[in-house]
ModelCIF file with pLDDT and N, C-alpha, C, O atoms, coordinates in Angstrom:
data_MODEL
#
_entry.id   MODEL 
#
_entity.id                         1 
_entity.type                       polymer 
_entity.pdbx_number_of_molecules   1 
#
_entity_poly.entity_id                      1 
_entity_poly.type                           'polypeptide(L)' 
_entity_poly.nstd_linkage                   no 
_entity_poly.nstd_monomer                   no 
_entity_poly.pdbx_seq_one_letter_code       
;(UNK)(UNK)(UNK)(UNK)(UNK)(UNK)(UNK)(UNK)(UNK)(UNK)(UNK)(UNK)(UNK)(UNK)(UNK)(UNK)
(UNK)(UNK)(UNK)(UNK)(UNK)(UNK)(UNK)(UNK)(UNK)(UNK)(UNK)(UNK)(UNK)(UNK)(UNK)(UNK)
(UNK)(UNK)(UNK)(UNK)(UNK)(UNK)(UNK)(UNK)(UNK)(UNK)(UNK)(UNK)(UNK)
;
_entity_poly.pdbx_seq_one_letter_code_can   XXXXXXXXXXXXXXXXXXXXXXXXXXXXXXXXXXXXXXXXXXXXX 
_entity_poly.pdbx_strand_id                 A 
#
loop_
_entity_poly_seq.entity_id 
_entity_poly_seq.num 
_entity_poly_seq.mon_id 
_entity_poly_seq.hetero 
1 1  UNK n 
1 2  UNK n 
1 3  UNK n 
1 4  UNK n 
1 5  UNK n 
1 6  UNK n 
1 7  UNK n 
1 8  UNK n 
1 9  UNK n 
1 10 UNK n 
1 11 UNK n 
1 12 UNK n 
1 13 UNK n 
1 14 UNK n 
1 15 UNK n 
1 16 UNK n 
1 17 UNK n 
1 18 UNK n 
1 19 UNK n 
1 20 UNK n 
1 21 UNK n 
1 22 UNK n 
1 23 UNK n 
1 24 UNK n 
1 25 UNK n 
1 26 UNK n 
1 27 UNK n 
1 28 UNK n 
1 29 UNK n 
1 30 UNK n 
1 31 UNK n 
1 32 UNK n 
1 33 UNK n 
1 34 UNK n 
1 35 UNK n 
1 36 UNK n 
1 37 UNK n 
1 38 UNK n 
1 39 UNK n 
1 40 UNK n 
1 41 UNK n 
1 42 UNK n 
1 43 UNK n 
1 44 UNK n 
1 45 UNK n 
#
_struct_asym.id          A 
_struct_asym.entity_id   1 
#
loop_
_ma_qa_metric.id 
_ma_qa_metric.mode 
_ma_qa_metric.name 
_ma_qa_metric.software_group_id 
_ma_qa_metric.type 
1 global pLDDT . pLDDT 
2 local  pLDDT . pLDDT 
#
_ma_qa_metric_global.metric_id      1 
_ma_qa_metric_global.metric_value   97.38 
_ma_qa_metric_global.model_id       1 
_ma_qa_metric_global.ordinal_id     1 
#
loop_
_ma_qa_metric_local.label_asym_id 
_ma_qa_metric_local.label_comp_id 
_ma_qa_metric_local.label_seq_id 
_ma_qa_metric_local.metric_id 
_ma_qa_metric_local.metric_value 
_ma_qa_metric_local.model_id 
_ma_qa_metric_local.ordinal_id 
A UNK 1  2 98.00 1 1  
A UNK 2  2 98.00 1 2  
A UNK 3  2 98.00 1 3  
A UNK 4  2 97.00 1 4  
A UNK 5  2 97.00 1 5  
A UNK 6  2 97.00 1 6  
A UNK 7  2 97.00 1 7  
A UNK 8  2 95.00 1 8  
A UNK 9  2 95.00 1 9  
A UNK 10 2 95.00 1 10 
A UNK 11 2 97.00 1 11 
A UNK 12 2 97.00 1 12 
A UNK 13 2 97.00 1 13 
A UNK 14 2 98.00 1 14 
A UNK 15 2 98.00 1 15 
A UNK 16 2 98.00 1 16 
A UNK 17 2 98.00 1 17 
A UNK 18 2 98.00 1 18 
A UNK 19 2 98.00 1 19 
A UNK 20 2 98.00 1 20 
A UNK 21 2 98.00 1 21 
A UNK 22 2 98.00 1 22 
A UNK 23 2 98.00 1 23 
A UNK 24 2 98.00 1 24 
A UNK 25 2 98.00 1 25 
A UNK 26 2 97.00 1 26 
A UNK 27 2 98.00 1 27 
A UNK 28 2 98.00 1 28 
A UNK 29 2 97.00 1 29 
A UNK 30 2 97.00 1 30 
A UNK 31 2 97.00 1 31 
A UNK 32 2 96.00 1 32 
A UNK 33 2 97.00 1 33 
A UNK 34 2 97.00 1 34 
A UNK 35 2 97.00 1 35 
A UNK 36 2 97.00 1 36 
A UNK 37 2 97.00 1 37 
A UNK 38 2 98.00 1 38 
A UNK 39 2 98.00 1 39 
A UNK 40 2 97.00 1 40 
A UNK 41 2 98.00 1 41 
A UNK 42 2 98.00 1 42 
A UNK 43 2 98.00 1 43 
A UNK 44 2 98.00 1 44 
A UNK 45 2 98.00 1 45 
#
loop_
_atom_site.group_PDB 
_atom_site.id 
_atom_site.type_symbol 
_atom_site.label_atom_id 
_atom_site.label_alt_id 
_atom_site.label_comp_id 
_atom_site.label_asym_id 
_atom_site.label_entity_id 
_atom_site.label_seq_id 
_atom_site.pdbx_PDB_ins_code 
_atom_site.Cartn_x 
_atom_site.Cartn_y 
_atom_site.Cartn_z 
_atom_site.occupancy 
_atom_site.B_iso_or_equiv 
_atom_site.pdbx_formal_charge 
_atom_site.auth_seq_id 
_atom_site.auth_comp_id 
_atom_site.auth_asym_id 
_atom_site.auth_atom_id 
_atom_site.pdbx_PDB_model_num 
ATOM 1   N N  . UNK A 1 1  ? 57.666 133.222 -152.962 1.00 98.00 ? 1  UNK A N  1 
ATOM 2   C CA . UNK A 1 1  ? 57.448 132.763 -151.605 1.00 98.00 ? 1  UNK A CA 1 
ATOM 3   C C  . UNK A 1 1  ? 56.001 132.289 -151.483 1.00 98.00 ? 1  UNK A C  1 
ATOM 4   O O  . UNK A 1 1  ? 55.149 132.887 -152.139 1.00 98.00 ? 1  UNK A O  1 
ATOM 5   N N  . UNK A 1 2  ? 55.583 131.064 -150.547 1.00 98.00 ? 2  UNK A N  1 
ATOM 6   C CA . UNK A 1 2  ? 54.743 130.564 -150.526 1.00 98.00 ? 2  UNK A CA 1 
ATOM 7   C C  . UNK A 1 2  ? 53.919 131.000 -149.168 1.00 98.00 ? 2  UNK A C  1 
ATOM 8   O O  . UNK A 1 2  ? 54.566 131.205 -148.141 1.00 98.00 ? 2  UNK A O  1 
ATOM 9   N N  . UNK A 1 3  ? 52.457 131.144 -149.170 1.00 98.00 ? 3  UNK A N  1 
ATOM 10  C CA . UNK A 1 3  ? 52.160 131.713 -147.529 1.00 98.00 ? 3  UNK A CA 1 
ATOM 11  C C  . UNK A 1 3  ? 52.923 131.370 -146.221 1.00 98.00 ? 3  UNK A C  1 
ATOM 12  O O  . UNK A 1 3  ? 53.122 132.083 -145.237 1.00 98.00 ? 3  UNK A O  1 
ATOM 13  N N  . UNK A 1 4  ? 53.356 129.883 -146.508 1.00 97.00 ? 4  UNK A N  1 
ATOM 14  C CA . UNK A 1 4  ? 54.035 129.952 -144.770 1.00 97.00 ? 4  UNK A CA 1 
ATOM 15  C C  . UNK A 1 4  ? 55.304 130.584 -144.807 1.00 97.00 ? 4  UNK A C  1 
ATOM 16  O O  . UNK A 1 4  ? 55.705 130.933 -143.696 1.00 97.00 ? 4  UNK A O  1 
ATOM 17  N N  . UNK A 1 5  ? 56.201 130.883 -145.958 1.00 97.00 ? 5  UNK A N  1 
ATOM 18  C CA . UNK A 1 5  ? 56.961 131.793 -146.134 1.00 97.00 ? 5  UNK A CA 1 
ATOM 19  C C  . UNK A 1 5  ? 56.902 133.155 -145.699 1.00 97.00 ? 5  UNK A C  1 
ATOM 20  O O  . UNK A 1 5  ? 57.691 133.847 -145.054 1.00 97.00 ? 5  UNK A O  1 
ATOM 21  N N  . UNK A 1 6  ? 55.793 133.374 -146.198 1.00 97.00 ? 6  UNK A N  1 
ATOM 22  C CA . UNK A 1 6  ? 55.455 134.958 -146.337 1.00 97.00 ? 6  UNK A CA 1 
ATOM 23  C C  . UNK A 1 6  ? 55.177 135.259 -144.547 1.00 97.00 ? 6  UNK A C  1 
ATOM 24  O O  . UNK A 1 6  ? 55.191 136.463 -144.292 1.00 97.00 ? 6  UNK A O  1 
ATOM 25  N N  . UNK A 1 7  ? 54.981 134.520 -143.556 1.00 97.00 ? 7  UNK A N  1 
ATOM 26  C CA . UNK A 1 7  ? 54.793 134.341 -142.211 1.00 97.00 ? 7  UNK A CA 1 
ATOM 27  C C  . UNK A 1 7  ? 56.107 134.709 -141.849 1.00 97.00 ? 7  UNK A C  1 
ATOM 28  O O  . UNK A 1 7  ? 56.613 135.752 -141.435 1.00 97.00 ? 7  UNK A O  1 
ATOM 29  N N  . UNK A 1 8  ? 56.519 133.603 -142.109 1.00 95.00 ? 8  UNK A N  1 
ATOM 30  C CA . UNK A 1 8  ? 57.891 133.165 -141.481 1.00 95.00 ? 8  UNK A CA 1 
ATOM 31  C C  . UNK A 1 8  ? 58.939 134.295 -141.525 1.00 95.00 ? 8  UNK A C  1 
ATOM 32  O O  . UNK A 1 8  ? 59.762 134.480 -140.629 1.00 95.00 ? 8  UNK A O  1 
ATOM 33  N N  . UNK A 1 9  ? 58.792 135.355 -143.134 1.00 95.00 ? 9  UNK A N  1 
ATOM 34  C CA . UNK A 1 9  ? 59.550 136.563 -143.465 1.00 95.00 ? 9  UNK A CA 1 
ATOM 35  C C  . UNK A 1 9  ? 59.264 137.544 -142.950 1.00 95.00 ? 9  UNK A C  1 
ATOM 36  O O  . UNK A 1 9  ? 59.970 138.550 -142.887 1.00 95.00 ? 9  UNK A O  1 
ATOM 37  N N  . UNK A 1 10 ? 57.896 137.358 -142.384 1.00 95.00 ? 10 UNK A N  1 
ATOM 38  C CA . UNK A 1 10 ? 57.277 138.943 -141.705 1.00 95.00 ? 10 UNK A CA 1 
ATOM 39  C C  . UNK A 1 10 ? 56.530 139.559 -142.166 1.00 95.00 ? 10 UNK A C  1 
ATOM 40  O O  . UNK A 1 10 ? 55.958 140.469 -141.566 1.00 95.00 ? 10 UNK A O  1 
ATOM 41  N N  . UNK A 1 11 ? 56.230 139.117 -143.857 1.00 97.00 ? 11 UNK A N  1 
ATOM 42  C CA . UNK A 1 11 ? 55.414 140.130 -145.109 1.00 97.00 ? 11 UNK A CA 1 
ATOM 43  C C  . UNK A 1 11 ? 54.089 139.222 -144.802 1.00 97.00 ? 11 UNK A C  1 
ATOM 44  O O  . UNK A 1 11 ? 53.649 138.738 -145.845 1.00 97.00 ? 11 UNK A O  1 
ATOM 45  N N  . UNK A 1 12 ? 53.506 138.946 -143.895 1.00 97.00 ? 12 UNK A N  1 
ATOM 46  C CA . UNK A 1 12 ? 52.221 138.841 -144.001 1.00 97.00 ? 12 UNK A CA 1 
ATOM 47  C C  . UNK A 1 12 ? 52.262 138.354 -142.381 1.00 97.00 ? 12 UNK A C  1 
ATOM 48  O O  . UNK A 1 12 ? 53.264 138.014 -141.752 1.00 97.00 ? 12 UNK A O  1 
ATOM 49  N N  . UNK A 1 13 ? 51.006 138.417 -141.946 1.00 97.00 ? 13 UNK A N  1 
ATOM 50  C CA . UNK A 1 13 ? 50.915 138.858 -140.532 1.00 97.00 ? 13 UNK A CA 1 
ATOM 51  C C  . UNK A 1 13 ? 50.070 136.881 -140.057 1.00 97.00 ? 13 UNK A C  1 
ATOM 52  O O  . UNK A 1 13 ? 50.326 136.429 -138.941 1.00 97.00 ? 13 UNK A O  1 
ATOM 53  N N  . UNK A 1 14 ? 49.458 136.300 -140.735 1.00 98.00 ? 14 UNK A N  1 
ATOM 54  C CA . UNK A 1 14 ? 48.665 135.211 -140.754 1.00 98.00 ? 14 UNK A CA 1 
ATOM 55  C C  . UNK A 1 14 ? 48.683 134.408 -141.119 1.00 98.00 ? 14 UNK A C  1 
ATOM 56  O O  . UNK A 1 14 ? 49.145 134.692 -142.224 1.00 98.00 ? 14 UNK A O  1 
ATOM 57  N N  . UNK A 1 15 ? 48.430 132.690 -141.132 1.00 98.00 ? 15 UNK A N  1 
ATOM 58  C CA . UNK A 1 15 ? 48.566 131.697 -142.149 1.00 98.00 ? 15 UNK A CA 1 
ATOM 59  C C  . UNK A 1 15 ? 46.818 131.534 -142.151 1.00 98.00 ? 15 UNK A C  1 
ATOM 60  O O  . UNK A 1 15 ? 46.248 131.743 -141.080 1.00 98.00 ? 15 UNK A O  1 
ATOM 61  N N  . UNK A 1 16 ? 46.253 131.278 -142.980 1.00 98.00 ? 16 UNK A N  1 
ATOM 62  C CA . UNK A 1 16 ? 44.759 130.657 -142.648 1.00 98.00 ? 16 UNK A CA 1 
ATOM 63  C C  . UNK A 1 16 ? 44.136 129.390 -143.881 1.00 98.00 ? 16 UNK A C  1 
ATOM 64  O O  . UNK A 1 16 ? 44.114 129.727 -145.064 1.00 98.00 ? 16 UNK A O  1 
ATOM 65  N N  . UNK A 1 17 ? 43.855 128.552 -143.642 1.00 98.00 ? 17 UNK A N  1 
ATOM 66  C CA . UNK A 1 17 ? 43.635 127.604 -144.648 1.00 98.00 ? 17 UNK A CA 1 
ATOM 67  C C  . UNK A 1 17 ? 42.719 127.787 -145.480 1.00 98.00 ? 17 UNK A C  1 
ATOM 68  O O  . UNK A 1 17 ? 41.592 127.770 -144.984 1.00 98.00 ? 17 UNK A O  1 
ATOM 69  N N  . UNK A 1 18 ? 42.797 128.011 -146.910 1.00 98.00 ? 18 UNK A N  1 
ATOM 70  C CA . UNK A 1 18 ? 41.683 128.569 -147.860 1.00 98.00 ? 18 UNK A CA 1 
ATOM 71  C C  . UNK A 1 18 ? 40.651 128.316 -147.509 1.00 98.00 ? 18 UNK A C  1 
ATOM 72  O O  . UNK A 1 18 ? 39.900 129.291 -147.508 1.00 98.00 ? 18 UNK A O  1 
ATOM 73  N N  . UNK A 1 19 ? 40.117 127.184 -147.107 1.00 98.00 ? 19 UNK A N  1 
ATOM 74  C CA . UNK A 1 19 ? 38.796 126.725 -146.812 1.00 98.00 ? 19 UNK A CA 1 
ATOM 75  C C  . UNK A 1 19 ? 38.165 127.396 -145.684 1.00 98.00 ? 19 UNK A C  1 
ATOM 76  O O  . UNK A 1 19 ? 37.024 127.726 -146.010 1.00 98.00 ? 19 UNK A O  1 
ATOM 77  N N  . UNK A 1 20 ? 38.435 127.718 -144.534 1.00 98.00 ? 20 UNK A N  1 
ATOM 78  C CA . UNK A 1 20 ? 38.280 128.772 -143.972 1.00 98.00 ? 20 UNK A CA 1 
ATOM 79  C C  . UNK A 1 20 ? 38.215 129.987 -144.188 1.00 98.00 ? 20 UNK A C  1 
ATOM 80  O O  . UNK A 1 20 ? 37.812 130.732 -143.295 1.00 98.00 ? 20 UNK A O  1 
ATOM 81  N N  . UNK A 1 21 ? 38.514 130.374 -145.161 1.00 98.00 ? 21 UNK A N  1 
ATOM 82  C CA . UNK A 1 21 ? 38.900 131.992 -145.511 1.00 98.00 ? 21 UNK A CA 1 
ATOM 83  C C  . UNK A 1 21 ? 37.004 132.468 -145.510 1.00 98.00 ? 21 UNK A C  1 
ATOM 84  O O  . UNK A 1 21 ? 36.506 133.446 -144.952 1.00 98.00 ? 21 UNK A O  1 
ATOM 85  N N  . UNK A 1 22 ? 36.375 131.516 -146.234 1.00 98.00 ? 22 UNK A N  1 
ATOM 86  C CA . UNK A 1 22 ? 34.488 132.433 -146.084 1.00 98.00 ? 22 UNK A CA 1 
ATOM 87  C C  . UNK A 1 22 ? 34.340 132.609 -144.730 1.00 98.00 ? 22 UNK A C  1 
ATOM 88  O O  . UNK A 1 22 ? 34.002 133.716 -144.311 1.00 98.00 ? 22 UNK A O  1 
ATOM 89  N N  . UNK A 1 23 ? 34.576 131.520 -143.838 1.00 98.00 ? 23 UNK A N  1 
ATOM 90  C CA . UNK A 1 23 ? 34.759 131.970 -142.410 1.00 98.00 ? 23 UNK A CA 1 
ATOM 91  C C  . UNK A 1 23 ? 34.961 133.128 -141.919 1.00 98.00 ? 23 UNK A C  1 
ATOM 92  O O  . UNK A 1 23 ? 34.197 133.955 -141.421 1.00 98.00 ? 23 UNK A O  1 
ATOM 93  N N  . UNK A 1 24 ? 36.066 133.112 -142.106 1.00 98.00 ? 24 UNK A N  1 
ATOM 94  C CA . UNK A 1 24 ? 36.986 134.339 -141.526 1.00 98.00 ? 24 UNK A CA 1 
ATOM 95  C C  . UNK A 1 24 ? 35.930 135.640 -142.039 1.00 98.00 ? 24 UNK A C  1 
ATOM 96  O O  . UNK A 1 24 ? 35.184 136.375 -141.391 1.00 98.00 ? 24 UNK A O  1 
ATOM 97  N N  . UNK A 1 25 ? 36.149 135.576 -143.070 1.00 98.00 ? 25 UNK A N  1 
ATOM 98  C CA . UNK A 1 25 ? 35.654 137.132 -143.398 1.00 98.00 ? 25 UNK A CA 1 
ATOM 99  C C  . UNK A 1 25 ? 33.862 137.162 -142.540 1.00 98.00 ? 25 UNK A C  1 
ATOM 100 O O  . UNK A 1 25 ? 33.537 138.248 -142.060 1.00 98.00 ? 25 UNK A O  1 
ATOM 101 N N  . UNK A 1 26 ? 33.088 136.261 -142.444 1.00 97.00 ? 26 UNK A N  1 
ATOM 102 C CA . UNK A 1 26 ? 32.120 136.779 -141.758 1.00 97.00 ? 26 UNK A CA 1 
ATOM 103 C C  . UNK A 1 26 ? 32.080 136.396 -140.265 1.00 97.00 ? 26 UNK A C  1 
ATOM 104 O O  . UNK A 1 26 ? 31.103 136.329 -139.519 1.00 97.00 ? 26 UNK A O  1 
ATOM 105 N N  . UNK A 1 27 ? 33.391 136.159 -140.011 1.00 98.00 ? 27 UNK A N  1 
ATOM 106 C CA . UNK A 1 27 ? 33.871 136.247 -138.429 1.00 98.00 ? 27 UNK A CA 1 
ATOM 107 C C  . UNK A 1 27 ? 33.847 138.354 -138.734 1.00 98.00 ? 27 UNK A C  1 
ATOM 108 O O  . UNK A 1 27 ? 33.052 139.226 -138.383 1.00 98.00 ? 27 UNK A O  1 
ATOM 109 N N  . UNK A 1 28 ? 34.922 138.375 -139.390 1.00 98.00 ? 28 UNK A N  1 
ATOM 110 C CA . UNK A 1 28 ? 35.558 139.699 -139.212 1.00 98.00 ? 28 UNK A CA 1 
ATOM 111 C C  . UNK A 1 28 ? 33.890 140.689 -139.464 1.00 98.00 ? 28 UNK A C  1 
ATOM 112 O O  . UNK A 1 28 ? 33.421 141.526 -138.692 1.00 98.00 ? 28 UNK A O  1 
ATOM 113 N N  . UNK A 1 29 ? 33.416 140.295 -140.554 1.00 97.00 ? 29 UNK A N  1 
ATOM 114 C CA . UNK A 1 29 ? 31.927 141.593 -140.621 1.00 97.00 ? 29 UNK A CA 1 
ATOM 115 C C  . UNK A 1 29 ? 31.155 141.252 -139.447 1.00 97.00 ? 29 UNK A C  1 
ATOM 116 O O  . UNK A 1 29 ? 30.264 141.999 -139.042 1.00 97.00 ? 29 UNK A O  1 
ATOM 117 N N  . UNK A 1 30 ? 31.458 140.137 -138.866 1.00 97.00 ? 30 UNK A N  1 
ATOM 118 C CA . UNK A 1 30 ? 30.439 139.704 -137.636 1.00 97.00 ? 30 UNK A CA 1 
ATOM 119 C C  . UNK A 1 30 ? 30.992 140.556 -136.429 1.00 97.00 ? 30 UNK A C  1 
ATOM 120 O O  . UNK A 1 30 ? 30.243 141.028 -135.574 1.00 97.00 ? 30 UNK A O  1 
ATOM 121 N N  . UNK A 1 31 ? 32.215 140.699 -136.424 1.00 97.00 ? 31 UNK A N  1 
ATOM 122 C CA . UNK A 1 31 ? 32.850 141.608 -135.296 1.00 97.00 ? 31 UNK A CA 1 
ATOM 123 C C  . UNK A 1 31 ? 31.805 143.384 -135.422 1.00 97.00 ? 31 UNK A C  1 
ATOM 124 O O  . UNK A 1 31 ? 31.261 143.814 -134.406 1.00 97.00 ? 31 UNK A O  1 
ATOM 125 N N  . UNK A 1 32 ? 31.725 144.034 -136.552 1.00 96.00 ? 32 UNK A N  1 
ATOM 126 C CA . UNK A 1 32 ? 31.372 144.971 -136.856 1.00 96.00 ? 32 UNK A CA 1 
ATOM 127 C C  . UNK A 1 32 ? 31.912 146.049 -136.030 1.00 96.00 ? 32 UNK A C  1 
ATOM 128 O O  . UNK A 1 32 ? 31.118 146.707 -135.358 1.00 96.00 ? 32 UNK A O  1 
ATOM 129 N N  . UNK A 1 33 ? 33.357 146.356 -135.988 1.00 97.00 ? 33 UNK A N  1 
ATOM 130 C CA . UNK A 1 33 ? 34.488 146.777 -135.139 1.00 97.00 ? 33 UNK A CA 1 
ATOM 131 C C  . UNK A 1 33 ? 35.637 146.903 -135.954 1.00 97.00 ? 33 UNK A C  1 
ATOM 132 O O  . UNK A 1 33 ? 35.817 146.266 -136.992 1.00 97.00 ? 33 UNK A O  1 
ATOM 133 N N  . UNK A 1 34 ? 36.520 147.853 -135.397 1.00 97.00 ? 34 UNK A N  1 
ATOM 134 C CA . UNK A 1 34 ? 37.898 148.112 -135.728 1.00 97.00 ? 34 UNK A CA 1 
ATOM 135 C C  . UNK A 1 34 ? 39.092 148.086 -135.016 1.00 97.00 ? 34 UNK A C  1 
ATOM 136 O O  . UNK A 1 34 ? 40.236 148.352 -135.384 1.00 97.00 ? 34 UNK A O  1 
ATOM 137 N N  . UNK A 1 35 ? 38.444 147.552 -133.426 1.00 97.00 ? 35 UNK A N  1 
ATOM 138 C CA . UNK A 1 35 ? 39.470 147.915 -132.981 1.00 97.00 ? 35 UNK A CA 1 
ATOM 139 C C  . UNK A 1 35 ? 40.587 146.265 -132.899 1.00 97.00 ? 35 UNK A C  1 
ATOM 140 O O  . UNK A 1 35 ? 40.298 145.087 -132.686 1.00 97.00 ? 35 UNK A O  1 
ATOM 141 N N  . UNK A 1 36 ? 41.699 146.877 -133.146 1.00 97.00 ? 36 UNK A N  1 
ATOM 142 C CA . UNK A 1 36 ? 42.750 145.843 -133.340 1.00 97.00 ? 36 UNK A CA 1 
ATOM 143 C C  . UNK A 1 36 ? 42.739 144.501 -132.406 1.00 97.00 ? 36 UNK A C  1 
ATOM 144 O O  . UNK A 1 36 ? 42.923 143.341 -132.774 1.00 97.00 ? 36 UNK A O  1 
ATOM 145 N N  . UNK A 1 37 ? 42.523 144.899 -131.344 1.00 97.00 ? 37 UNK A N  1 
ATOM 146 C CA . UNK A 1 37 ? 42.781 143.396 -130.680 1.00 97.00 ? 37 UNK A CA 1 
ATOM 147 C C  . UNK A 1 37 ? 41.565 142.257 -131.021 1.00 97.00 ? 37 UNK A C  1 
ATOM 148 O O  . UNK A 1 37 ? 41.707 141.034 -130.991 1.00 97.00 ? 37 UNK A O  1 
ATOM 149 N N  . UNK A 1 38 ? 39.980 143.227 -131.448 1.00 98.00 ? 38 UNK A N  1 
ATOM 150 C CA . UNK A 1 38 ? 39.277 142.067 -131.338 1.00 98.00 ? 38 UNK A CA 1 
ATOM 151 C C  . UNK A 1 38 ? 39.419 141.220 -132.620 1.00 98.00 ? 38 UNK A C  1 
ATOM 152 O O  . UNK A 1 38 ? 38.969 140.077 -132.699 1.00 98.00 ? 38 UNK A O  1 
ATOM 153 N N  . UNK A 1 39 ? 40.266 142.035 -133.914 1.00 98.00 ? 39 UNK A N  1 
ATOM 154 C CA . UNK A 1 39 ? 40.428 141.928 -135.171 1.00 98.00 ? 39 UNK A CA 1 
ATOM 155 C C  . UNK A 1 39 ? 41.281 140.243 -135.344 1.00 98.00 ? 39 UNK A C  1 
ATOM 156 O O  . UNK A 1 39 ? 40.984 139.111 -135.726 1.00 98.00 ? 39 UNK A O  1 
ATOM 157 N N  . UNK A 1 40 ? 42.750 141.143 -134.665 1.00 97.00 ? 40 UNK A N  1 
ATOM 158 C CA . UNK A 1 40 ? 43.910 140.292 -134.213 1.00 97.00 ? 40 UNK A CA 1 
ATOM 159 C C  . UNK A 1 40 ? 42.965 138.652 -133.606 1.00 97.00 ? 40 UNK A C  1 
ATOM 160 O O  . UNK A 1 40 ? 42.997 137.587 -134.222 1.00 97.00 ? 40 UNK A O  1 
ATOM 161 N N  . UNK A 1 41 ? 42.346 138.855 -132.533 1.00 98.00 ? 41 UNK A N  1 
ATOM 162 C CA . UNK A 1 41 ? 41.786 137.627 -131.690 1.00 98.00 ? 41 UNK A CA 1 
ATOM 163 C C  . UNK A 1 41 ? 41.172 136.687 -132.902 1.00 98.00 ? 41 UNK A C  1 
ATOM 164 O O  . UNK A 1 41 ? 41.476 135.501 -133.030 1.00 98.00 ? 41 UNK A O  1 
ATOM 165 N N  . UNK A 1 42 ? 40.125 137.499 -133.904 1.00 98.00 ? 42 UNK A N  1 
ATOM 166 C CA . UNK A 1 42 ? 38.982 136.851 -134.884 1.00 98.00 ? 42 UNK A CA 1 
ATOM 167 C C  . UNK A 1 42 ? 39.973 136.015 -135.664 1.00 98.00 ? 42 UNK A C  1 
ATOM 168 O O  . UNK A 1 42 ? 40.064 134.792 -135.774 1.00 98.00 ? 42 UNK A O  1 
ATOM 169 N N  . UNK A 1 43 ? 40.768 137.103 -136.229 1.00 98.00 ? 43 UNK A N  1 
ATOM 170 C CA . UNK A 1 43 ? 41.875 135.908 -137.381 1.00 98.00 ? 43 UNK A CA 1 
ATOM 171 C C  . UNK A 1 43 ? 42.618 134.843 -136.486 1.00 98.00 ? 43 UNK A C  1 
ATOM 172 O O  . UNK A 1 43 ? 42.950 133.895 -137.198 1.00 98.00 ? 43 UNK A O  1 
ATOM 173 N N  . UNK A 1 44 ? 43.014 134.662 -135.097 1.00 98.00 ? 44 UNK A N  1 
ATOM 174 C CA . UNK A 1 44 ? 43.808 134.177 -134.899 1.00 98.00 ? 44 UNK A CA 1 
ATOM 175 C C  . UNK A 1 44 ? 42.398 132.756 -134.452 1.00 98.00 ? 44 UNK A C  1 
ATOM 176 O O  . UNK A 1 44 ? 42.640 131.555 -134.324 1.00 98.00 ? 44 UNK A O  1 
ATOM 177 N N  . UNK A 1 45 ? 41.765 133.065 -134.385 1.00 98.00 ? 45 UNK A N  1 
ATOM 178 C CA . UNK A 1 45 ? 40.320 131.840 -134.385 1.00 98.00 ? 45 UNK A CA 1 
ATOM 179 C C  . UNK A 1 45 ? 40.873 130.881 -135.595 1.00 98.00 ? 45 UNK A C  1 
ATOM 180 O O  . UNK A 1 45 ? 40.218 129.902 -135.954 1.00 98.00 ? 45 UNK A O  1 
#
């Protein structure tokens, strides 16, 4: 199965385009938090 698969099946919660992915992660250490919704909100950026 290919990521938009893995969406579409339920086994992964996100699609995000590789090139973004350095993003993301210093979205997420930039949060410096755990709690779920602000987590949920960052990836869905």
């Amino acid at each position: 199965l290919n990521g938009k698969e893995l969406v579409a099946a339920g086994l992964a919660t996100h699609f995000v385009p590789s090139e973004k992915i350095p993003e993301l992660e210093k979205r997420l250490i930039g949060l410096n938090s755990g709690n779920e919704q602000a987590v949920k909100s960052a990836i869905e950026e």
